[in-house]
Protein backbone atom coordinates (compact mmCIF):
# COMPACT_ATOMS: atom_id res chain seq x y z
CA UNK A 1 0.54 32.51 -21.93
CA UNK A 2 -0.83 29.21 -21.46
CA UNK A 3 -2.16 26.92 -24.22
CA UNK A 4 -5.41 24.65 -24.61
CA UNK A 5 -4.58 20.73 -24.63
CA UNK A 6 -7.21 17.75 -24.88
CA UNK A 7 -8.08 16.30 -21.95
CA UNK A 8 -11.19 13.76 -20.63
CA UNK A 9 -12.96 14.75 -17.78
CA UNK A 10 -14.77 11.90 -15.59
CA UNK A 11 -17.18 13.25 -13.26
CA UNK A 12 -18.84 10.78 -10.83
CA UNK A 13 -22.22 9.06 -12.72
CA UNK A 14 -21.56 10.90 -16.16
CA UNK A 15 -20.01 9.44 -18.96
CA UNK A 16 -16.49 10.80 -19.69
CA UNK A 17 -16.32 13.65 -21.83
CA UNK A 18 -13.37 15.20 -23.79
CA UNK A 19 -12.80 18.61 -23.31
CA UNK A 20 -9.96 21.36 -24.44
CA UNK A 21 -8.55 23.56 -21.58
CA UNK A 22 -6.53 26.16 -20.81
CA UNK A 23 -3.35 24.63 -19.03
CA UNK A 24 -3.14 26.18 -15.55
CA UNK A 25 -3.01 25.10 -12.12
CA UNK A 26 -6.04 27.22 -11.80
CA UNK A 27 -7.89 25.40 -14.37
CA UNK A 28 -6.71 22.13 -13.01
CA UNK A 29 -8.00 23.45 -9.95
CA UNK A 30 -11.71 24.60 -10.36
CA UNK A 31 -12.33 21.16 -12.62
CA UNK A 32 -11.60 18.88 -10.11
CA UNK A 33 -12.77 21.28 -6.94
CA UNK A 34 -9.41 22.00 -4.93
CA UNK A 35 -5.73 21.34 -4.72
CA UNK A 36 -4.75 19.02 -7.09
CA UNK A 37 -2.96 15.62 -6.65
CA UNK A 38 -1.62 13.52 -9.88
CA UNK A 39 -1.98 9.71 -10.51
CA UNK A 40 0.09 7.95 -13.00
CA UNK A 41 -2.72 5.88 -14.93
CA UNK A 42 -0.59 4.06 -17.23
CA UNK A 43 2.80 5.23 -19.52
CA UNK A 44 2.26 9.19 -19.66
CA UNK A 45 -1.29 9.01 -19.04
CA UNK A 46 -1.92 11.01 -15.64
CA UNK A 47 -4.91 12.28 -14.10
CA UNK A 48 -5.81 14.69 -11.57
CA UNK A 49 -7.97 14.86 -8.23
CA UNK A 50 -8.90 16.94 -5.92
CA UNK A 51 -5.94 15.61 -2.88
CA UNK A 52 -8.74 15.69 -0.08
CA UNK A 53 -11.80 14.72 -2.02
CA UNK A 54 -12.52 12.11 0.70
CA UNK A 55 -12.29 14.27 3.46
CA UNK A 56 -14.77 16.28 1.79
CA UNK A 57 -17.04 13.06 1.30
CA UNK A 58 -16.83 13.89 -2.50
CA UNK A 59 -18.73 11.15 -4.47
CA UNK A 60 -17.01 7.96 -5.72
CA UNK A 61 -16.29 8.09 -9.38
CA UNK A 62 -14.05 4.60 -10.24
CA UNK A 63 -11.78 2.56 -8.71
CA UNK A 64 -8.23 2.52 -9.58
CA UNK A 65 -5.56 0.26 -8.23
CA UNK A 66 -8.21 -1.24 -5.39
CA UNK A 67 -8.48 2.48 -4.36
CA UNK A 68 -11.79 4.57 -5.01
CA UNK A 69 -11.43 7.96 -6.47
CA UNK A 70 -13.87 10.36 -5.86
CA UNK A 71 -14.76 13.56 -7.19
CA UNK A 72 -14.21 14.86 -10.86
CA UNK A 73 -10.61 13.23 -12.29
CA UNK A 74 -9.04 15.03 -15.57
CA UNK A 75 -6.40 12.81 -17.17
CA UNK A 76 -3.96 14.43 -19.63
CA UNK A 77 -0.70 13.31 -21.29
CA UNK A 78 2.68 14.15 -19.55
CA UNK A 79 4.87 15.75 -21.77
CA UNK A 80 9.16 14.94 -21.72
CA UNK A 81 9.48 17.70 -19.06
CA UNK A 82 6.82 17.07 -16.61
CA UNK A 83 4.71 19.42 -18.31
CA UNK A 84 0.52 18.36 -19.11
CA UNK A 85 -0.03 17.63 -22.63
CA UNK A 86 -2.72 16.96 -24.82
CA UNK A 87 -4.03 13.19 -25.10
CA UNK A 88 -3.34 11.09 -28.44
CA UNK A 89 -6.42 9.94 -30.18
CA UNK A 90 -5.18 6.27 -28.86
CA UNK A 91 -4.63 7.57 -25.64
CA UNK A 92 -8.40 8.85 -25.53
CA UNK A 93 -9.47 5.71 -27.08
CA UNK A 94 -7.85 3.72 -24.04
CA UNK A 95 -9.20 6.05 -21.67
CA UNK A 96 -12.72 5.53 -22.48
CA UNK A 97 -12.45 1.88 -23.15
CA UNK A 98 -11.05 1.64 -19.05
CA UNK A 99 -13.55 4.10 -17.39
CA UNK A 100 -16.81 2.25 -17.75
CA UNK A 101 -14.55 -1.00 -16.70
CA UNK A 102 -13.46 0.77 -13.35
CA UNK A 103 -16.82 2.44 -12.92
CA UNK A 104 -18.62 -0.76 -12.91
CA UNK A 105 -15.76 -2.19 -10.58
CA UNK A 106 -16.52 0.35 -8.20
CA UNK A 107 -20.69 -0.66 -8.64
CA UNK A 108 -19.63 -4.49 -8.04
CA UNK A 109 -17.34 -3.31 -4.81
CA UNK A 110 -20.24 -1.54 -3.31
CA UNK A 111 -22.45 -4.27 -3.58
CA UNK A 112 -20.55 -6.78 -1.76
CA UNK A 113 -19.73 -4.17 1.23
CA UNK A 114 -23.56 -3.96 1.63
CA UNK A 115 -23.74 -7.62 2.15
C-alpha cells in the first residue's frame, strides 16, 4: 500500500501549491503528464518532470541551473533509501521562497532572446 507525503506542485503561470499524494509512479506520472525524470534541487530536495516535456512543446515553468523546465514539476524529499518523502516545513519554506526567483529568471531570459 502506498502512503500520502507532502509535496509542492509548480505548474507553469500558477503559483506553487502544496499538495498531499499518494506515492506511486502512477501518481508521479499523471501530475507531471508522462514518464518521469528526477532533478536534484538542492540536499534531498528533488523534483520531478515529465523527461520529454520539450519535445512535447510543454510550456516553460522556471529556470533551473541555466536550463528551462517546462511542464508541471513536483518536488518531494528523498528519503535514506532513494525512496520520495514528504517535504519539511523548512524545506517547503525554501521551495517557495526559490520558485518566484526562477520564475522571474525565466521572464528576464525571454526578454532578452526577443531582443
Amino acid at each position: 500500500m502506498s502512503k500520502k507525503i507532502r509535496v509542492i506542485i509548480k505548474e507553469p503561470g500558477k503559483n506553487a501549491r502544496e499538495a498531499q499524494i499518494e506515492s506511486t509512479l502512477k501518481t508521479f506520472q499523471d501530475l507531471v503528464g508522462g514518464h518521469i525524470a528526477g532533478v536534484n534541487l538542492y540536499g534531498d530536495v528533488f523534483f520531478y518532470v515529465d523527461e520529454e516535456g520539450k519535445f512535447k512543446n510543454k510550456k516553460p515553468n522556471f529556470l533551473y541551473c541555466g536550463d528551462v523546465i517546462v511542464g508541471t514539476a513536483v518536488f518531494f524529499g528523498r528519503g535514506s533509501d532513494g525512496e520520495e518523502i514528504s517535504l519539511t516545513d523548512n524545506q517547503v519554506f525554501t521551495i517557495k521562497i526559490i520558485l518566484p526567483i526562477q520564475e522571474q529568471f525565466l521572464v528576464s531570459f525571454s526578454e532578452l532572446r526577443r531582443r
